[in-house]
N, C-alpha and C. Protein backbone atom coordinates (compact mmCIF):
# COMPACT_ATOMS: atom_id res chain seq x y z
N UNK A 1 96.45 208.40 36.83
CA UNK A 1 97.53 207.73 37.49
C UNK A 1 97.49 207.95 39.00
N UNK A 2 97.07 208.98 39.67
CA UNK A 2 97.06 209.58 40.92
C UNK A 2 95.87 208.65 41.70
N UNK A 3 94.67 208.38 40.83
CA UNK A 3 93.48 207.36 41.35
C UNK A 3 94.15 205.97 41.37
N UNK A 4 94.82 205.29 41.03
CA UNK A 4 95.19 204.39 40.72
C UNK A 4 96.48 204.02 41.85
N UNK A 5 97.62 204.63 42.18
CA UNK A 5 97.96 204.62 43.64
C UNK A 5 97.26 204.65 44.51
N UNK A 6 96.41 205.72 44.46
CA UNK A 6 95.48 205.66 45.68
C UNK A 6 94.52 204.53 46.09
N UNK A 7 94.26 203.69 45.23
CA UNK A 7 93.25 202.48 44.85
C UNK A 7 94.64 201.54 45.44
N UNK A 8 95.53 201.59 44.81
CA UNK A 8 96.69 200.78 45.34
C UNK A 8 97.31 200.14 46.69
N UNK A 9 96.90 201.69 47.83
CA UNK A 9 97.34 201.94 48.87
C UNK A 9 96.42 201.24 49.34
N UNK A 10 95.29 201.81 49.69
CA UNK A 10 94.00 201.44 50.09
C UNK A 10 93.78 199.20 49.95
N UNK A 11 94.52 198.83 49.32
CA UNK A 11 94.02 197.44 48.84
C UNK A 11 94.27 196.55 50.06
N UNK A 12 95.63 196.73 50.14
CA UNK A 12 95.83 195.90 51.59
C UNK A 12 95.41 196.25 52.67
N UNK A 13 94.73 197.27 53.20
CA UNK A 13 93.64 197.68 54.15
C UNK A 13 92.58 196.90 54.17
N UNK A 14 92.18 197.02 52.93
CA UNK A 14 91.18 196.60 52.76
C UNK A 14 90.80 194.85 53.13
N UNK A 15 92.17 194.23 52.48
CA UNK A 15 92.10 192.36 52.63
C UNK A 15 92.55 192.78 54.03
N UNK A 16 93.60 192.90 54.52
CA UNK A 16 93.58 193.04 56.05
C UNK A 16 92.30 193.16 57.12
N UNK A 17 91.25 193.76 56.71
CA UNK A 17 90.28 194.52 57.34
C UNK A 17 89.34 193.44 57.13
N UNK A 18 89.29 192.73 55.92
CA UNK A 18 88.49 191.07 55.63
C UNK A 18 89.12 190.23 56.31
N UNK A 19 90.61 189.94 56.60
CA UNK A 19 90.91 188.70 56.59
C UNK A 19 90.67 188.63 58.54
N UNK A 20 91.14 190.04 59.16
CA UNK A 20 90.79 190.10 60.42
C UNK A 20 89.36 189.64 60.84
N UNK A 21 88.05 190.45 60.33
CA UNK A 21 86.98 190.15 60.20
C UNK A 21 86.56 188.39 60.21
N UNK A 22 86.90 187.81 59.53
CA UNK A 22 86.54 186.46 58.64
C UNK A 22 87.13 185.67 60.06
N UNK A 23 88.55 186.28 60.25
CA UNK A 23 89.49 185.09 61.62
C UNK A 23 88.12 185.51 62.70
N UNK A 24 87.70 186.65 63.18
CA UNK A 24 87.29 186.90 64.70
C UNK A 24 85.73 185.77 64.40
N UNK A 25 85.13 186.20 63.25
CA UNK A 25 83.85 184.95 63.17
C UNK A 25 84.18 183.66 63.41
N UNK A 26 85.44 183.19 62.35
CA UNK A 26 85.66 181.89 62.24
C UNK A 26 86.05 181.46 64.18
N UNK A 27 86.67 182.37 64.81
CA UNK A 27 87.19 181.97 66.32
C UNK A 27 86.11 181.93 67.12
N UNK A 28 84.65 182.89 66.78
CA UNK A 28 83.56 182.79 67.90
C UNK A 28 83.03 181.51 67.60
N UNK A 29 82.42 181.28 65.93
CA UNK A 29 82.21 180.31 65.90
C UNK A 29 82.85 178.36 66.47
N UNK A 30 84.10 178.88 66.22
CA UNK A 30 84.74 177.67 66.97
C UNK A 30 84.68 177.71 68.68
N UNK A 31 84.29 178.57 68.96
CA UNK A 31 83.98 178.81 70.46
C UNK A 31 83.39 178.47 71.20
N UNK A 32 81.87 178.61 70.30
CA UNK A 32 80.50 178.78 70.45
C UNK A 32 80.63 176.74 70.46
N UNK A 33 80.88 176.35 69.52
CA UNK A 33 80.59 174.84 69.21
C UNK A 33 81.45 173.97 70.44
N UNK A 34 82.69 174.39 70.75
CA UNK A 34 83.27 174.18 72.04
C UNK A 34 83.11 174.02 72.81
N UNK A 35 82.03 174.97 73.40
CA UNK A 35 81.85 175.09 74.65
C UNK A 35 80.17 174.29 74.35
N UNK A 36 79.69 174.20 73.63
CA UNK A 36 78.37 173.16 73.14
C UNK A 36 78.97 171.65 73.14
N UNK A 37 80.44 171.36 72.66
CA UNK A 37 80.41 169.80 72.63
C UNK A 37 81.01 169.80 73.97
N UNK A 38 81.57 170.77 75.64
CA UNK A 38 81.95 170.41 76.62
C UNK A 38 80.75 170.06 77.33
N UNK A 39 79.70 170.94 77.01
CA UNK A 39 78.18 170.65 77.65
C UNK A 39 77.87 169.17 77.44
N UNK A 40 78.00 168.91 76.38
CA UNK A 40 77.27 167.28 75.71
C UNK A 40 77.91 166.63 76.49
N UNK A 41 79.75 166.43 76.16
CA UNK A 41 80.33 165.46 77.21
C UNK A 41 79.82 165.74 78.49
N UNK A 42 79.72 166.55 79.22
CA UNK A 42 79.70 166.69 80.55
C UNK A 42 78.09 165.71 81.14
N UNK A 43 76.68 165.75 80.02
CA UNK A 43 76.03 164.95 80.24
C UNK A 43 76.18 163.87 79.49
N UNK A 44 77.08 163.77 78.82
CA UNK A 44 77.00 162.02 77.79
C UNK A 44 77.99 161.23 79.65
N UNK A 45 78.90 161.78 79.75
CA UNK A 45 79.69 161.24 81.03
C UNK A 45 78.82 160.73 82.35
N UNK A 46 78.22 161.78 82.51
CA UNK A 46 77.03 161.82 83.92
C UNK A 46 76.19 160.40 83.27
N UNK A 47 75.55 160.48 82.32
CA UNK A 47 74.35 159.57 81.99
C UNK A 47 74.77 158.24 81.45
N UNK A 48 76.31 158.46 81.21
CA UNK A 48 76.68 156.90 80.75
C UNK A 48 76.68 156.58 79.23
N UNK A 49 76.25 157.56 78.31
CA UNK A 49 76.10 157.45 77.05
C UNK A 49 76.61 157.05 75.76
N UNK A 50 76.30 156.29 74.89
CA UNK A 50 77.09 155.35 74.28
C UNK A 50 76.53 156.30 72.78
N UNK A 51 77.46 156.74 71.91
CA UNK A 51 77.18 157.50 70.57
C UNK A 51 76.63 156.32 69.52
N UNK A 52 75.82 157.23 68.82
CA UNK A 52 75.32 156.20 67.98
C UNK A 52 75.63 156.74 66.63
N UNK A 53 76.02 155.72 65.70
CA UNK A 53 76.88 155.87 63.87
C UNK A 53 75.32 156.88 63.31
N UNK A 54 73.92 156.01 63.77
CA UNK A 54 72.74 156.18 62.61
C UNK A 54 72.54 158.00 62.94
N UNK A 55 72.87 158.87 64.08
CA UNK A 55 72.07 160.14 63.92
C UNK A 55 73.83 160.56 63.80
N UNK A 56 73.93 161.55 63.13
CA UNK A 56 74.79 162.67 62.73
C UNK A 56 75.09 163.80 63.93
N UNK A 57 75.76 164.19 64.69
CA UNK A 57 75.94 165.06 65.60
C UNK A 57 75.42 166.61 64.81
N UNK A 58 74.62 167.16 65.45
CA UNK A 58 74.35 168.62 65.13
C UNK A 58 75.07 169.66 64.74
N UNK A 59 74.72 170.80 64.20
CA UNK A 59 75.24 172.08 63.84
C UNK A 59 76.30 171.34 62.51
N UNK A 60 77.81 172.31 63.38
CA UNK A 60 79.29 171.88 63.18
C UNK A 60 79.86 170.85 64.01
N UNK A 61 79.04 170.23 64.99
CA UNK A 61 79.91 169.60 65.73
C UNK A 61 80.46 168.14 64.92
N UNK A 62 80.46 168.25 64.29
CA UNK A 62 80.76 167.10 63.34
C UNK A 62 82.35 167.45 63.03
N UNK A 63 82.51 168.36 62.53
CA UNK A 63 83.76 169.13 62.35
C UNK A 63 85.25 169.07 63.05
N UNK A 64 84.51 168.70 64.34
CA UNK A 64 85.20 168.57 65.69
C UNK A 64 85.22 166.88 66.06
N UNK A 65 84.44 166.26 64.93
CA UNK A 65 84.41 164.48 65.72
C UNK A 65 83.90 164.59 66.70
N UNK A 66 82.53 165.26 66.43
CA UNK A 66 81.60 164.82 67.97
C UNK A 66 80.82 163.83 66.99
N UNK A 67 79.87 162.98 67.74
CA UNK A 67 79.38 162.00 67.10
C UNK A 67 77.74 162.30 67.73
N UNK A 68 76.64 161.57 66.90
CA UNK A 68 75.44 161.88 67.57
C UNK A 68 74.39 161.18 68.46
N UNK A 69 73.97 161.21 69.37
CA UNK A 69 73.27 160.54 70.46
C UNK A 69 71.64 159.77 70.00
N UNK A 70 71.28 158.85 69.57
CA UNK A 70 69.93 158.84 69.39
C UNK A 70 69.14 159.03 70.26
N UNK A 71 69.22 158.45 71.83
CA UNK A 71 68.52 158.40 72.34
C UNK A 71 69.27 159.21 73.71
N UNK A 72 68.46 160.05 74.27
CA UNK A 72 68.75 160.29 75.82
C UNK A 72 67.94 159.88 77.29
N UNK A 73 68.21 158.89 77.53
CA UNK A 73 66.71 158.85 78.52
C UNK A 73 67.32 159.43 79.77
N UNK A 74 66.46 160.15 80.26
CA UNK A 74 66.56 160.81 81.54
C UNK A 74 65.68 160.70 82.83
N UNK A 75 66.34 160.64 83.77
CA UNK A 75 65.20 159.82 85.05
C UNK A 75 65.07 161.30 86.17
N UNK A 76 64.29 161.96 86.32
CA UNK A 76 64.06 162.71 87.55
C UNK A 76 63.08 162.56 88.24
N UNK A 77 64.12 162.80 89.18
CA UNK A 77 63.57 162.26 90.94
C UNK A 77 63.41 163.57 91.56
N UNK A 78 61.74 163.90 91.92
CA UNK A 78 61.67 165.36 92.52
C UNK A 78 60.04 165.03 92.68
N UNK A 79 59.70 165.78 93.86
CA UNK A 79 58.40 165.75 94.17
C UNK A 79 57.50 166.81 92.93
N UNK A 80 56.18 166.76 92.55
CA UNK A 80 55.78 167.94 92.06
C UNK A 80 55.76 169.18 92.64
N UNK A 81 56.34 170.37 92.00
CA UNK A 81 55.38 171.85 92.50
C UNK A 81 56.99 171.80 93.45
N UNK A 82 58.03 171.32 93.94
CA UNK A 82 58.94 171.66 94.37
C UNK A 82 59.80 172.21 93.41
N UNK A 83 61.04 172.92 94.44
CA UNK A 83 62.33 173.58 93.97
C UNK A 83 62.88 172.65 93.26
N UNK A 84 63.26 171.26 93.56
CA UNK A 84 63.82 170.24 93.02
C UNK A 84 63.22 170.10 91.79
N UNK A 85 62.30 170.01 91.32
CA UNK A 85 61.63 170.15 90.53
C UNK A 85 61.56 170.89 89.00
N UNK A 86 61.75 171.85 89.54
CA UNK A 86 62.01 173.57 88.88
C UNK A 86 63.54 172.95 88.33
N UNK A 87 63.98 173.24 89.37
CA UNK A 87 65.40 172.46 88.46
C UNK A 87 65.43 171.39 87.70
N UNK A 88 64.75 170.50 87.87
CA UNK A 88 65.15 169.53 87.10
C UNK A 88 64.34 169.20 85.63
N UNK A 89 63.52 170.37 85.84
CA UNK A 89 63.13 171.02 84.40
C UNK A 89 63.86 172.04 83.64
N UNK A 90 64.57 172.70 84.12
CA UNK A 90 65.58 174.06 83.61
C UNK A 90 67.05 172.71 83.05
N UNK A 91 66.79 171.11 84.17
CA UNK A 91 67.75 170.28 83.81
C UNK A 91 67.39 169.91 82.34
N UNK A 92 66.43 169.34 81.70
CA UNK A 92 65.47 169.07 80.48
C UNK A 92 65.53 169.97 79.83
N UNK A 93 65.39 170.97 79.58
CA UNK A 93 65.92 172.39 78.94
C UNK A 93 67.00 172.30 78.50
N UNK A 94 67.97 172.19 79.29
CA UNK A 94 69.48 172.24 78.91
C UNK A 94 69.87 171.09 78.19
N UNK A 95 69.30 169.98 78.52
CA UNK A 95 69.45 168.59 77.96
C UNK A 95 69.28 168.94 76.62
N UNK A 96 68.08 169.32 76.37
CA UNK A 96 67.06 169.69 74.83
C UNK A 96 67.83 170.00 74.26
N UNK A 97 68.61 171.37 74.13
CA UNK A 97 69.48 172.42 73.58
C UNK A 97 70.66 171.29 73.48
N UNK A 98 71.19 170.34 74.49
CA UNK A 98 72.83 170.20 73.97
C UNK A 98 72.81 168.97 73.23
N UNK A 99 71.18 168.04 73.12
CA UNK A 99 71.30 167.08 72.36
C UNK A 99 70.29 167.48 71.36
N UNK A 100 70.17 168.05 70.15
CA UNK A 100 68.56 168.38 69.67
C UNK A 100 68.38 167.28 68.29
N UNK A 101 69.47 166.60 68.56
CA UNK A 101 69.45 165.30 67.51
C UNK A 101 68.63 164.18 68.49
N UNK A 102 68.67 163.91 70.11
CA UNK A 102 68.56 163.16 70.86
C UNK A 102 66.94 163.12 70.75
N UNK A 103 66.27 161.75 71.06
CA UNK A 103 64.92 161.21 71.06
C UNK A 103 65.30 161.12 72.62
N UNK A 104 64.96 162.41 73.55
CA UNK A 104 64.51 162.26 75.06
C UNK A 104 63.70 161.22 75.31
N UNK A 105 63.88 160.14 76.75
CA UNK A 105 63.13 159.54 77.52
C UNK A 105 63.15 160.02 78.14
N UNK A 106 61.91 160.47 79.29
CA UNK A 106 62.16 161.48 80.33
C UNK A 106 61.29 160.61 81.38
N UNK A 107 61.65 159.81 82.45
CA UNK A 107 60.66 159.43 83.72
C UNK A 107 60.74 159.94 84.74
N UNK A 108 59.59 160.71 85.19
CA UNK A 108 59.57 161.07 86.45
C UNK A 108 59.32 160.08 87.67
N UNK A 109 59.85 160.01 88.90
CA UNK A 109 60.37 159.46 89.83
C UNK A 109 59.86 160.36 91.45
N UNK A 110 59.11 159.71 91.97
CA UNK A 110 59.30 160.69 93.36
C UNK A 110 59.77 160.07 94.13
N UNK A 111 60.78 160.82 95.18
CA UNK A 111 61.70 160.24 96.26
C UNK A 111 61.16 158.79 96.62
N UNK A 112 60.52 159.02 97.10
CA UNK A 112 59.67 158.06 97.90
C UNK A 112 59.52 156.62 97.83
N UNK A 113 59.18 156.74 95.66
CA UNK A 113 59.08 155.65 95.16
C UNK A 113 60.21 154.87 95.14
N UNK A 114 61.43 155.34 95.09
CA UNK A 114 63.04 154.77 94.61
C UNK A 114 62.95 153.81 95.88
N UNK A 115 63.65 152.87 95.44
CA UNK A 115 63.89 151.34 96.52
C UNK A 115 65.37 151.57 96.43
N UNK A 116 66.26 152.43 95.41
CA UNK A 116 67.41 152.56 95.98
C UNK A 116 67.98 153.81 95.12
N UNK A 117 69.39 154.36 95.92
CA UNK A 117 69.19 155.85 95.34
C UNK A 117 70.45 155.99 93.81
N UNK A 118 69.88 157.05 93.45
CA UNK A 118 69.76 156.96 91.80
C UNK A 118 71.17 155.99 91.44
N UNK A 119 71.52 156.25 90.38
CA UNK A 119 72.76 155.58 89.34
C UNK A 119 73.94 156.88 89.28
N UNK A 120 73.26 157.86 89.26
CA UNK A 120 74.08 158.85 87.94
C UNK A 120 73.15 160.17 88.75
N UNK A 121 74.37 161.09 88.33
CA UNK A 121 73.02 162.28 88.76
C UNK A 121 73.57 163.88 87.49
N UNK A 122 73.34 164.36 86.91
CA UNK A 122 72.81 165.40 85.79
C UNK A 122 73.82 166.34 86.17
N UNK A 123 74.70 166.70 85.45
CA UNK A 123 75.58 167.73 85.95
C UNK A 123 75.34 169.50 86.09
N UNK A 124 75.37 169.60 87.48
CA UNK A 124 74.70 170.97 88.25
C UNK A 124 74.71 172.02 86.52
N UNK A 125 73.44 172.74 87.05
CA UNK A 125 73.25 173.82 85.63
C UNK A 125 74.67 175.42 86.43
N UNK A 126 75.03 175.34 85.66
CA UNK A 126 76.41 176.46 85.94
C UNK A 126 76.07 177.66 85.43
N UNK A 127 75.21 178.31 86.30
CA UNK A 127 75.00 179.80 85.50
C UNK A 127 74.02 179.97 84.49
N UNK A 128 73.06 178.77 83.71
CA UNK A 128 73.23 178.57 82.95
C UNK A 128 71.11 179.15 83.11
């Protein structure tokens, strides 16, 4: 009888100690996908991007009514072997990661060539 209180006491510790656990995952995870579908908008906005029904948005973001991108085409304008450059490959990187459903177009562009200056321009990498 003495094991059996004690098993008693102990129970709601125990679901308490799960249900805390289970909330702090379930909140990173909603976090984590958050701050992944502010990234997407922030280049679906910049690039003009129109969602498409046929690809499924990635991960969980579905969960949230994000929708999925088929195609991303992306235009950079940067000489080779420059700083501009460097970035606007670390830009393609980041692209990769926030669309990995997206079929990248990627054309490179040097200043020079443009007859007029861009449309749209890639929203600055933040820390990133």
């Amino acid at each position: 009888m003495r094991q059996l209180s004690a098993l008693s006491r102990r129970r709601p510790v125990q679901i308490a100690l799960c249900l805390g656990i289970l909330t702090a995952v379930t909140l990173s995870i909603a976090s984590h996908q958050q701050s992944w579908m502010r990234e997407r908008s922030e280049f679906a906005t910049a690039l003009n991007l129109q969602p498409s029904d046929s690809v499924s948005a990635p991960g969980m973001l579905w969960l949230f009514g994000e929708t999925g991108y088929a195609k991303l085409p992306l235009v950079i304008i940067a000489d080779p072997g420059t700083e501009t450059m460097e970035n606007a490959e670390r830009m393609v990187q980041r692209a990769k990661r926030a669309f990995p459903e997206s079929l990248l177009s990627i054309e490179y562009l040097r200043p020079r060539e443009l007859e007029s200056p861009p449309r749209f321009m890639l929203p600055a990498a933040q820390g990133r």
